[in-house]
N, C-alpha and C. Protein backbone atom coordinates (compact mmCIF):
# COMPACT_ATOMS: atom_id res chain seq x y z
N UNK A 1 7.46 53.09 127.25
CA UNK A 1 6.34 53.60 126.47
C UNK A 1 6.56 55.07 126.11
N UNK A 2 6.84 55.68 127.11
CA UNK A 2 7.01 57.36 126.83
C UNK A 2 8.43 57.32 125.40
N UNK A 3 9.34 56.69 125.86
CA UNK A 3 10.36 56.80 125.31
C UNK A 3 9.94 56.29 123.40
N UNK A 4 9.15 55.39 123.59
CA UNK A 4 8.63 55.26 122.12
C UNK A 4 7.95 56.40 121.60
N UNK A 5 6.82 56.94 122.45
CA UNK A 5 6.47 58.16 121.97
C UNK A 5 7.18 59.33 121.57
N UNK A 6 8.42 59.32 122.69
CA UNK A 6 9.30 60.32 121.91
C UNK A 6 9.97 59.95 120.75
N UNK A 7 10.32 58.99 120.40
CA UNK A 7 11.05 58.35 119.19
C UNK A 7 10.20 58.95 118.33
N UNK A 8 8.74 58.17 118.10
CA UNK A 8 7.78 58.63 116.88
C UNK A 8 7.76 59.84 116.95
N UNK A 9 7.18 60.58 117.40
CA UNK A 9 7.46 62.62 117.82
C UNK A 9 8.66 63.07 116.90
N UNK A 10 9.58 62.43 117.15
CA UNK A 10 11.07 63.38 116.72
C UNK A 10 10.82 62.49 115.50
N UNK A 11 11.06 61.86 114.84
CA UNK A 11 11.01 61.27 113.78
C UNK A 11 10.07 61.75 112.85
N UNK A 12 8.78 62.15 113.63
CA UNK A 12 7.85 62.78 112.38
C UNK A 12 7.51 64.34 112.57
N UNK A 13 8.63 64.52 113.18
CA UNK A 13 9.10 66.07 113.36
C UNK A 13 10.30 66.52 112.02
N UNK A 14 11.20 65.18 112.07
CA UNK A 14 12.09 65.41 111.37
C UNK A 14 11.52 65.25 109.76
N UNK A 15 10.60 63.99 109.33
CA UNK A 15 10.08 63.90 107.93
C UNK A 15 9.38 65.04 107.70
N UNK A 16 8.68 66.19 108.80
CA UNK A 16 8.03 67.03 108.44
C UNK A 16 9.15 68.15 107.96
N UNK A 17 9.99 68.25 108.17
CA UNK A 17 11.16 68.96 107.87
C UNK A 17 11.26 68.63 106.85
N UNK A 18 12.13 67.11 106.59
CA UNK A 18 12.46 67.25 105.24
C UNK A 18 11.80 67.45 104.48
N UNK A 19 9.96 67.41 104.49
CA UNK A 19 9.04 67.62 103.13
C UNK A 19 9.03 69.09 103.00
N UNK A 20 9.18 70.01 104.24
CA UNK A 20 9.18 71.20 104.07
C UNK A 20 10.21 71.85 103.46
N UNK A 21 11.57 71.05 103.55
CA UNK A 21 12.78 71.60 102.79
C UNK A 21 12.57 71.33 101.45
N UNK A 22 11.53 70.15 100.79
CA UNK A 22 12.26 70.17 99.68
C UNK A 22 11.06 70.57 98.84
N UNK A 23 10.22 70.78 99.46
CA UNK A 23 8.80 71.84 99.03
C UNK A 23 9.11 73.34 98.69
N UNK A 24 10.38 73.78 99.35
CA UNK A 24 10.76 74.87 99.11
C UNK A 24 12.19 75.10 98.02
N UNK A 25 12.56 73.46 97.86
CA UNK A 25 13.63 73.40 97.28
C UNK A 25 13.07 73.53 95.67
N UNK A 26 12.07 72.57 95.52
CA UNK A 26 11.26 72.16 94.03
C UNK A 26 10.17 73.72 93.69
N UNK A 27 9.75 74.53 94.72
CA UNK A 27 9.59 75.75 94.32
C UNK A 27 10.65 77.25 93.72
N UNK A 28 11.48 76.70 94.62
CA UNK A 28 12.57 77.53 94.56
C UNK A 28 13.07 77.50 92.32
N UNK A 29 13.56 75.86 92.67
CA UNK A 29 13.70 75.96 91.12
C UNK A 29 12.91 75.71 89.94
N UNK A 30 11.63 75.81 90.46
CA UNK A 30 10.36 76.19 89.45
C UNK A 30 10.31 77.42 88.98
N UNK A 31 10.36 78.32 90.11
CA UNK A 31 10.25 79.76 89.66
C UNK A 31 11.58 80.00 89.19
N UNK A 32 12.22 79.81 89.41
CA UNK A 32 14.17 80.01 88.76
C UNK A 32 14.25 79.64 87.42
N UNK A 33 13.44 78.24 86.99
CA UNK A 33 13.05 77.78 85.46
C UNK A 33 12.03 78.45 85.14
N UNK A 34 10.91 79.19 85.03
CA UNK A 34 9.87 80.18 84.71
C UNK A 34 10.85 81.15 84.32
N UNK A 35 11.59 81.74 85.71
CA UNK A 35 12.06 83.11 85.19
C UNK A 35 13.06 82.84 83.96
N UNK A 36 13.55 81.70 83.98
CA UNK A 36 14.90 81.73 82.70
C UNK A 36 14.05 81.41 81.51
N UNK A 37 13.00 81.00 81.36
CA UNK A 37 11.95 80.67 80.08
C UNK A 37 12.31 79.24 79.89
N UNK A 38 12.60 78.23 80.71
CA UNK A 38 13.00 76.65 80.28
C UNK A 38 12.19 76.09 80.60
N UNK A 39 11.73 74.97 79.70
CA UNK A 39 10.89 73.97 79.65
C UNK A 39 10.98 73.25 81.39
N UNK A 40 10.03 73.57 82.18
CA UNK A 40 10.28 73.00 83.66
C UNK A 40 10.25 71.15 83.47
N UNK A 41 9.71 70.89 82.72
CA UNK A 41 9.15 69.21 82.28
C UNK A 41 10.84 68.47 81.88
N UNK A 42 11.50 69.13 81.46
CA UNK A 42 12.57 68.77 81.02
C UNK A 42 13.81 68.87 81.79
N UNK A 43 13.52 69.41 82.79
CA UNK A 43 14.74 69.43 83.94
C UNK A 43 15.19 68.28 84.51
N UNK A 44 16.75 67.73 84.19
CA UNK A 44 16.98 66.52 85.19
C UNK A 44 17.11 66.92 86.61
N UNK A 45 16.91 67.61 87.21
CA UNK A 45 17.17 67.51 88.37
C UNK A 45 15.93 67.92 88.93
N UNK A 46 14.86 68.69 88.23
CA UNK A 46 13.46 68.64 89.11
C UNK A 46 13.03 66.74 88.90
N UNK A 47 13.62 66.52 88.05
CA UNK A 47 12.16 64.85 87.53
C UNK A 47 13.69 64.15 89.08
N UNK A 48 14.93 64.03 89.02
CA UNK A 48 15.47 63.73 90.44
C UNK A 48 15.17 63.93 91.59
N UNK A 49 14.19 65.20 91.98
CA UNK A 49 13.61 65.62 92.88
C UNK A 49 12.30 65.11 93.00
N UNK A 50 11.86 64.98 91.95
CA UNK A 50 10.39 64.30 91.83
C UNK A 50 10.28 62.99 92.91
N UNK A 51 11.46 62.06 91.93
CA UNK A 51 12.07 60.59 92.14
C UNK A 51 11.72 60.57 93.48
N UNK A 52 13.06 61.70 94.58
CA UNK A 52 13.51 61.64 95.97
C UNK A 52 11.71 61.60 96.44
N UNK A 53 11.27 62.78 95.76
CA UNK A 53 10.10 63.14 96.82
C UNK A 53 8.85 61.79 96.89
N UNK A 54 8.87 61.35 95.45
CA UNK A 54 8.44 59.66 95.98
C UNK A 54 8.53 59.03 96.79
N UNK A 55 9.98 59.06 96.81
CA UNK A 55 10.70 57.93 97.68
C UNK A 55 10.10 57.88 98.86
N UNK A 56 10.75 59.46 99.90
CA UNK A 56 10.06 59.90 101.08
C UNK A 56 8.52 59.24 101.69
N UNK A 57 7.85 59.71 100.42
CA UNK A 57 6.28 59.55 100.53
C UNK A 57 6.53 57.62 100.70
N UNK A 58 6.91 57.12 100.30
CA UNK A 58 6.64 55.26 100.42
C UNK A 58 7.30 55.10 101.38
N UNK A 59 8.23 55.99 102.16
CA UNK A 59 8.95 55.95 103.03
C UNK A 59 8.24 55.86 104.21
N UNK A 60 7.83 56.79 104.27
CA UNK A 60 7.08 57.28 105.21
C UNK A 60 5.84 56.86 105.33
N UNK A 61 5.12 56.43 104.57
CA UNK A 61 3.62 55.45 104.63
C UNK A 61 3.96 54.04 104.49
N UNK A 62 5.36 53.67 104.58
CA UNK A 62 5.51 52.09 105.29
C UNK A 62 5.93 52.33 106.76
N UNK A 63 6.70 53.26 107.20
CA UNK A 63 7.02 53.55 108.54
C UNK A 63 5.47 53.49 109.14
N UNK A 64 4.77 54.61 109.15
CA UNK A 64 3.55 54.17 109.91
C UNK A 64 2.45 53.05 109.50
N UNK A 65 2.47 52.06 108.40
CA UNK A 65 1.97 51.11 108.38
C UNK A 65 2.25 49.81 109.47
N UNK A 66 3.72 50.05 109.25
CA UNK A 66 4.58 49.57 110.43
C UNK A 66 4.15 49.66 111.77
N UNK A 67 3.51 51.13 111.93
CA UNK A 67 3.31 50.88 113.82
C UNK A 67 2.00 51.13 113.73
C-alpha cells in the first residue's frame, strides 16, 4: 500500500514538472515571438506545443480516472 502511494506521489510530482517546464517553454517563445513582431497564431512549433500540451492533459486525466 505505502509503496503504491509512493508510485502515485512521484509520478504526479513528475507530470507537475513537466507542465511546469513547458509552461515556461510556451512563455518563453511567446514573448520571443512578441519581441520579433511575428504572428504568434502562426507558429509551427507553438500550435506543436499546443498539440504535446493536450496530449499531457488526456494523459493525465485518464491516469487518474484509472485509479
Amino acid at each position: 500500500m505505502v509503496v503504491v502511494l509512493v508510485v502515485v506521489v512521484v509520478l504526479v510530482v513528475v507530470v507537475v514538472l513537466v507542465v511546469v517546464v513547458l509552461v515556461v517553454v510556451v512563455v518563453v517563445l511567446v514573448l520571443v515571438a512578441w519581441l520579433e513582431g511575428m504572428d504568434v497564431d502562426s507558429s509551427p512549433l507553438l500550435q506543436e506545443l499546443r498539440i504535446a500540451k493536450k496530449r499531457i492533459w488526456v494523459r493525465n486525466n485518464l491516469f487518474i480516472g484509472i485509479i
